[in-house]
Protein backbone atom coordinates (compact mmCIF):
# COMPACT_ATOMS: atom_id res chain seq x y z
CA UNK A 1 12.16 33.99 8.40
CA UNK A 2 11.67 30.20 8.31
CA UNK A 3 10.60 28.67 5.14
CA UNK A 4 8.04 26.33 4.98
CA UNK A 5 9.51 22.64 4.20
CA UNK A 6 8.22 20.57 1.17
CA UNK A 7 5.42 17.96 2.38
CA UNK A 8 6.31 14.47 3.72
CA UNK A 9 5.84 11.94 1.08
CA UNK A 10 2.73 10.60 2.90
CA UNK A 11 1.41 9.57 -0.04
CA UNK A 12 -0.27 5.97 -1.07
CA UNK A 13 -1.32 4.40 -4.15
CA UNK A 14 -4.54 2.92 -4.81
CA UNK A 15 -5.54 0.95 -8.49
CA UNK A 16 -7.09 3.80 -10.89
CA UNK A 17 -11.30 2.71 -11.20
CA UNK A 18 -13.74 3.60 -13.68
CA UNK A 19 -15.11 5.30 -11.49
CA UNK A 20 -12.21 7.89 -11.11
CA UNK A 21 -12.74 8.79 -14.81
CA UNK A 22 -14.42 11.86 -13.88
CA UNK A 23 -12.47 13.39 -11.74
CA UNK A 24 -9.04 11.96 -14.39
CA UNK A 25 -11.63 13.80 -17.08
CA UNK A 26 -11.61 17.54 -14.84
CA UNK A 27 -7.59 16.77 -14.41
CA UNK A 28 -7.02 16.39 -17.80
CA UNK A 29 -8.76 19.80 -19.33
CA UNK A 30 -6.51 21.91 -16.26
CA UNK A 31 -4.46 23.53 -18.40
CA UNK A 32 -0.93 22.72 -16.42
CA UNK A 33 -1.98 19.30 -17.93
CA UNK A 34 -3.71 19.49 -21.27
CA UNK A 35 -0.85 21.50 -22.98
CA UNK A 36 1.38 18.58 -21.74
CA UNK A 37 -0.76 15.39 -22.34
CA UNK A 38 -3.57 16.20 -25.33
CA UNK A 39 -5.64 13.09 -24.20
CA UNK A 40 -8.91 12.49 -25.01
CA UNK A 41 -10.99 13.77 -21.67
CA UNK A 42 -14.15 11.96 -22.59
CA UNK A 43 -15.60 8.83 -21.22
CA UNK A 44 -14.59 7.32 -24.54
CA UNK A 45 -11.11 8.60 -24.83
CA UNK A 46 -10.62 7.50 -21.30
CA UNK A 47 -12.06 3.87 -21.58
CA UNK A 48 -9.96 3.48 -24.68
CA UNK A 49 -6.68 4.58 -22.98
CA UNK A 50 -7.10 3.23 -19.73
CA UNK A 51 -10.26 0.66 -19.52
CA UNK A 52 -7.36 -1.67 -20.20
CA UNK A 53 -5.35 -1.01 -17.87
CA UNK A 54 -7.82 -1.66 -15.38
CA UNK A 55 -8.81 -4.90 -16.88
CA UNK A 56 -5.27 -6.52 -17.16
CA UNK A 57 -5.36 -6.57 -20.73
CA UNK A 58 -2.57 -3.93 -21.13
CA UNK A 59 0.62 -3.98 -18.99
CA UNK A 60 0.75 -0.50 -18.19
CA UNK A 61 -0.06 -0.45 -14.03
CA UNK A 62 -2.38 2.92 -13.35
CA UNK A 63 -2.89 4.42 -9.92
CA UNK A 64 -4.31 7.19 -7.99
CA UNK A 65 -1.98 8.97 -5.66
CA UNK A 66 -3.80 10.15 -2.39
CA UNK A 67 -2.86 11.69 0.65
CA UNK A 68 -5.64 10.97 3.56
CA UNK A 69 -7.58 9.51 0.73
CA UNK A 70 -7.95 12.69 -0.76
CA UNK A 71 -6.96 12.44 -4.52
CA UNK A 72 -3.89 14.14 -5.06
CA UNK A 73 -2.41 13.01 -8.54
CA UNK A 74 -2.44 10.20 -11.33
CA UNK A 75 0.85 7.64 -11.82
CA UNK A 76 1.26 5.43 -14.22
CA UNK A 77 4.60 2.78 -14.69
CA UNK A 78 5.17 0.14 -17.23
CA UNK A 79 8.12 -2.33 -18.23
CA UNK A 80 9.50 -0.45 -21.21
CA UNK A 81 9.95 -3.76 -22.84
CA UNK A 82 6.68 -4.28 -22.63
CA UNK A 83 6.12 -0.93 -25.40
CA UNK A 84 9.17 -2.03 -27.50
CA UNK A 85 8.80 0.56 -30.11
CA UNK A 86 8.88 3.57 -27.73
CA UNK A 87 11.87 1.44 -25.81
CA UNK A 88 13.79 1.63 -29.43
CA UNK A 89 13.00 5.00 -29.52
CA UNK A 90 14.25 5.67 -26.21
CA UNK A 91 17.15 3.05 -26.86
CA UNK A 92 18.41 5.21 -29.88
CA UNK A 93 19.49 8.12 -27.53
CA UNK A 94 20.20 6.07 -24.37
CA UNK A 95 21.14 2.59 -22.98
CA UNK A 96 18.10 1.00 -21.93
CA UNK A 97 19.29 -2.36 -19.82
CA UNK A 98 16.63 -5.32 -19.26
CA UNK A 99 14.39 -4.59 -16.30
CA UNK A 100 13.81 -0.62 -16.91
CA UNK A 101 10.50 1.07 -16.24
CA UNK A 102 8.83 4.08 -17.37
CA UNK A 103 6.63 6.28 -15.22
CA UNK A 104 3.87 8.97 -16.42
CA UNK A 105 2.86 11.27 -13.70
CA UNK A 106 0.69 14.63 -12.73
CA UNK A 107 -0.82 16.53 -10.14
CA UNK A 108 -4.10 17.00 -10.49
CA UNK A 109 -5.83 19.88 -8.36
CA UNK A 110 -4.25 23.11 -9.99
CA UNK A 111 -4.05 24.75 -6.02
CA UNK A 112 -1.08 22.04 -5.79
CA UNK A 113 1.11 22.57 -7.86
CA UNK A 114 4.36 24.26 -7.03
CA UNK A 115 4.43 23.38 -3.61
CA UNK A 116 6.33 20.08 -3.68
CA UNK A 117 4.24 17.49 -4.07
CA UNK A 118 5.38 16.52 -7.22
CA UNK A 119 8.28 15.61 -6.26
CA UNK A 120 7.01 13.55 -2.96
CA UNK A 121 4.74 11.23 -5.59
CA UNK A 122 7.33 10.14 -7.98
CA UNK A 123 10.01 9.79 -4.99
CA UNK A 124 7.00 7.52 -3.42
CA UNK A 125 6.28 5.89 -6.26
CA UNK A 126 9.32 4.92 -7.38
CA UNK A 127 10.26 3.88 -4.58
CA UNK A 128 6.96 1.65 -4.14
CA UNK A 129 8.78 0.29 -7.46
CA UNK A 130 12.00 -0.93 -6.13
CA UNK A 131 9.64 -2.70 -3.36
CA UNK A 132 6.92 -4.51 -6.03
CA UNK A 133 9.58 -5.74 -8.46
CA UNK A 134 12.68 -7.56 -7.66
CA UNK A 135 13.31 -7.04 -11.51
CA UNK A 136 13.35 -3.24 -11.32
CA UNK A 137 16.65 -1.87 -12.00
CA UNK A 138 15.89 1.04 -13.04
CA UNK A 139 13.13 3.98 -14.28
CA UNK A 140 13.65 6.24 -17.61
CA UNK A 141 11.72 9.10 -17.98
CA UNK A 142 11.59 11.36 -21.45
CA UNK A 143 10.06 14.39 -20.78
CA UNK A 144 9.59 17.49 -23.46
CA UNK A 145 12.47 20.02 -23.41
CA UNK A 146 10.30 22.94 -23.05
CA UNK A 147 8.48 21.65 -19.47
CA UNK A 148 10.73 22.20 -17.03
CA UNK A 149 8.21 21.52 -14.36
CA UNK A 150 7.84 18.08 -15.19
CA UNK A 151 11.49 17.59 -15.59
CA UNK A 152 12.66 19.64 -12.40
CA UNK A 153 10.39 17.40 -10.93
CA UNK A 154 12.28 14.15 -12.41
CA UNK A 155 15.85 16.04 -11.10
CA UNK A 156 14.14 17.13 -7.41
CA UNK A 157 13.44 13.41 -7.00
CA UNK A 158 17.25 12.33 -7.05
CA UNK A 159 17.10 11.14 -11.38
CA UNK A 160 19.61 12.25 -13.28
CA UNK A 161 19.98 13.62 -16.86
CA UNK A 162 21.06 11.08 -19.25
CA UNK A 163 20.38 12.25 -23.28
CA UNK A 164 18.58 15.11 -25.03
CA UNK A 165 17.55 14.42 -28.25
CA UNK A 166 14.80 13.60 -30.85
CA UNK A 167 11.61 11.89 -29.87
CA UNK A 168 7.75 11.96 -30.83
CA UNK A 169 6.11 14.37 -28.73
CA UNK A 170 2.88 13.26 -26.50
CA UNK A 171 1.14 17.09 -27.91
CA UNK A 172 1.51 16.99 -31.81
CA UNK A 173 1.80 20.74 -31.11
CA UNK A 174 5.02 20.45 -30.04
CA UNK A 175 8.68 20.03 -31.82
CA UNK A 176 10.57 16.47 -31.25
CA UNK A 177 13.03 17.74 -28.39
CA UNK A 178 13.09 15.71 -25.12
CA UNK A 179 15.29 15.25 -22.29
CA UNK A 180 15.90 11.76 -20.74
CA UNK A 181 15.91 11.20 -17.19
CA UNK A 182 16.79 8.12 -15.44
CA UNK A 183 17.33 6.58 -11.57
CA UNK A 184 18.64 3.27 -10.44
CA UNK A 185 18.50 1.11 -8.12
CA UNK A 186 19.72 2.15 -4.98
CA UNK A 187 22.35 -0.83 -3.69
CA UNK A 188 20.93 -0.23 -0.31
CA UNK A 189 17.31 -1.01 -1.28
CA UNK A 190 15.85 -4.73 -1.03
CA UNK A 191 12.97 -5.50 -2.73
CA UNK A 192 10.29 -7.26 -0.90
CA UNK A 193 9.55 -10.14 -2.42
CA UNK A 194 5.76 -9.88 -2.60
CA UNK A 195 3.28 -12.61 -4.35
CA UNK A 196 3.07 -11.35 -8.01
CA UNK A 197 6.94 -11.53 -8.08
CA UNK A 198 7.83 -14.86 -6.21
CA UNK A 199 4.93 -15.39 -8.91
CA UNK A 200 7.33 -14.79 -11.51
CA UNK A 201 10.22 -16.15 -10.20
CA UNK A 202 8.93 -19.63 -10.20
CA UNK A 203 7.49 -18.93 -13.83
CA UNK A 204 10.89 -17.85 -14.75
């Protein structure tokens, strides 16, 4: 019998809208997400956590993931020195060099999960990273000890296991263990230098 293969990463990224807050809303209640990421669900909570994001006033970058434009997932990445008290806190259990991103990620449609896409988005993503910033050397990723989805998910897509220790969880429900993931660079990958970094470059 021949097992079905994980889906192609045929997956793009489109800028998160307000007017993807519902559907982010009915994500966020599935309960393979709400025991994981206790945010606020309601058009307030959302507006406060991501209405900046959208504007440019925070430096977190948020995205829908779709596959034939069909919503699939939400993304999220950010310079980690950008959040320097949750880069100390991820400093204090291991090395966190200039130019290091974090990523935040989920599926969203419960009838997906477990059947690879997870791993196709962040592989995608991240790899839409090394592409938009000629800065990006590498992504950490602290996940709770006790989801294995989300960091079997982290090890599927080629990061590696780097620290376990303390950390404040995203649930308050939970205890302060967490695993840190990170990738590099791959030497073989160029980034393309694209308009908002040849932007910075001559800024620099």
């Amino acid at each position: 019998m021949t097992r079905s293969k994980a889906p192609a990463p045929s997956i793009d990224f489109r800028p998160l809208r307000r007017d993807d807050f519902p559907t982010l809303a009915g994500w966020l209640v599935e309960p393979h997400i709400a025991r994981w990421w206790a945010d606020d669900a309601t058009p307030a909570g959302l507006e406060a956590d991501y209405g900046g994001c959208i504007d440019g006033s925070e430096p977190a970058e948020v995205f829908v993931a779709c596959v034939e434009e069909q919503a699939l997932g939400f993304v999220q990445r950010y310079r980690l020195a950008a959040y320097p008290d949750y880069r100390d806190e991820l400093a204090a259990l291991a090395p966190i060099p200039p130019g290091a991103w974090g990523i935040d990620y989920l599926i969203g449609p419960p009838s997906l999960i477990g059947r690879g896409w997870g791993r196709a988005m962040v592989e995608r993503f991240v790899g839409k990273l090394w592409q938009d910033d000629i800065e990006a050397v590498c992504v950490v990723v602290a996940t709770h000890a006790d989801n294995p989805a989300s960091w079997r998910t982290l090890a599927s897509a080629g990061f590696a296991r780097v620290a376990a220790g303390d950390m404040a969880p995203d649930n308050p429900a939970d205890d302060r263990r967490h695993l840190v993931y990170r990738l590099d660079r791959p030497l073989d990958v160029a980034p393309a230098l694209n308009a908002a970094t040849a932007a910075r470059r001559r800024a620099a």
